[in-house]
Protein backbone atom coordinates (compact mmCIF):
# COMPACT_ATOMS: atom_id res chain seq x y z
CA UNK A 1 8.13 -5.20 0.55
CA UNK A 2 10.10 -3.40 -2.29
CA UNK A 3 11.42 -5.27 -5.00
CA UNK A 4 15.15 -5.93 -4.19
CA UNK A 5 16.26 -4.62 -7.75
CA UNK A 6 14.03 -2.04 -7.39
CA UNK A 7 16.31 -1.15 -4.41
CA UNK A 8 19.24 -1.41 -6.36
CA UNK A 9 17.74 0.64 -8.73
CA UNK A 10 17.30 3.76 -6.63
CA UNK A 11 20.97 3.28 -5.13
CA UNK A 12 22.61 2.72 -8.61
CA UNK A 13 20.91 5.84 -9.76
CA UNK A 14 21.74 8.19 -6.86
CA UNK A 15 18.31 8.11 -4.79
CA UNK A 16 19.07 6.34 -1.92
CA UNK A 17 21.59 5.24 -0.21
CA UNK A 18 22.53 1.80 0.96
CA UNK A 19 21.41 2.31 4.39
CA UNK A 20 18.67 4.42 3.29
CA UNK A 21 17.07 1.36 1.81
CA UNK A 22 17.74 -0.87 4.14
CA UNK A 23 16.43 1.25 6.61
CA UNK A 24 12.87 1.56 4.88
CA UNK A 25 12.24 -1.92 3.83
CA UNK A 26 12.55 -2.74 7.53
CA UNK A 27 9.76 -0.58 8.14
CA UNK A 28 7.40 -2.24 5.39
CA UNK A 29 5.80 -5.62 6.17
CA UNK A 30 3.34 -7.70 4.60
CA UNK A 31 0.15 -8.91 6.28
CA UNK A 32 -1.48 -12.25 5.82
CA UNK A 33 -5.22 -10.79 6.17
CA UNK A 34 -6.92 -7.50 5.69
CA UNK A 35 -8.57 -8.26 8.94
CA UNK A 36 -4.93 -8.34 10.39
CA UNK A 37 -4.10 -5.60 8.45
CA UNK A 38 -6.85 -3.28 10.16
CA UNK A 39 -6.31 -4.14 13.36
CA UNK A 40 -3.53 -1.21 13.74
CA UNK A 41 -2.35 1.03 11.13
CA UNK A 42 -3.95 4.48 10.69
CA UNK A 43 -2.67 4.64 7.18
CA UNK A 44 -3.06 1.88 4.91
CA UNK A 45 -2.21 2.48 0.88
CA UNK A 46 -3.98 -0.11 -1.76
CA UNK A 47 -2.25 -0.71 -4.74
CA UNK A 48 -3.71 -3.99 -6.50
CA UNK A 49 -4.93 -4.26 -10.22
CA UNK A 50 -6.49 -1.52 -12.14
CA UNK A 51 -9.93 -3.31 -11.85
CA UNK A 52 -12.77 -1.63 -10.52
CA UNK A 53 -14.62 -4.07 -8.99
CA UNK A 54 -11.71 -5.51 -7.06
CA UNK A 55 -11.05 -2.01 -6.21
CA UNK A 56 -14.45 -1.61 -4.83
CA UNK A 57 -14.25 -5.02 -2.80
CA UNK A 58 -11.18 -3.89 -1.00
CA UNK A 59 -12.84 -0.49 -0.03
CA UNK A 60 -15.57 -2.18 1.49
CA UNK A 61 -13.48 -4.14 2.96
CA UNK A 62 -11.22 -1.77 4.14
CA UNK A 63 -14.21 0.05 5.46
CA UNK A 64 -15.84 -2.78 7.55
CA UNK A 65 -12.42 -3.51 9.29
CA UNK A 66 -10.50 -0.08 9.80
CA UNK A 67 -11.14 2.06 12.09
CA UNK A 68 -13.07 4.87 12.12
CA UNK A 69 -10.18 7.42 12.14
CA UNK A 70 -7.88 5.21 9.62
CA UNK A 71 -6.76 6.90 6.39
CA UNK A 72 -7.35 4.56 2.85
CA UNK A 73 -5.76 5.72 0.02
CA UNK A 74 -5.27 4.20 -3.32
CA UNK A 75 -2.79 4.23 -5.94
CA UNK A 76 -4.96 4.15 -8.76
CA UNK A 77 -3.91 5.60 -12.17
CA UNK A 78 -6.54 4.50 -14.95
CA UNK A 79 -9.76 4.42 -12.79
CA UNK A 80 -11.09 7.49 -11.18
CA UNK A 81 -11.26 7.74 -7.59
CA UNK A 82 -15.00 9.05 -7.23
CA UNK A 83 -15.84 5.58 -9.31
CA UNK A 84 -14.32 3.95 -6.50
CA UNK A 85 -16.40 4.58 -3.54
């Protein structure tokens, strides 16, 4: 769920608006398990740590769980995507 100052954030600064925000972060919920997590979505994003092998874990994962049509992405910055998997 976004970060209530970050919420502020984009209002104070002319990006959103009020009911803009409100709006998305009732659209964004957290899951207790990736298993949970897999069992619907057909677009899941991963944003944890910049550390490979954690990244790699969640892939797999990801992978085991999702289904076959589900899109993964990944917001990585510092590690290359191809090193992923």
């Amino acid at each position: 769920m976004m970060n209530p100052v970050k919420a502020f954030t984009l209002i104070a600064l002319g990006l959103a608006k009020p009911e803009d925000v409100a709006g998305c972060l009732g659209r964004v919920s957290p899951c207790p398990s990736l298993e949970a997590l897999c069992n619907g979505p057909q677009y899941i994003i991963e944003a944890i740590l910049e550390d490979l092998e954690l990244k790699r874990k969640v892939f797999a994962d990801v992978e085991r769980h999702a289904a076959p049509d589900a899109i993964f992405s990944s917001n990585t910055s510092a590690i290359s995507i191809t090193e992923i998997g």
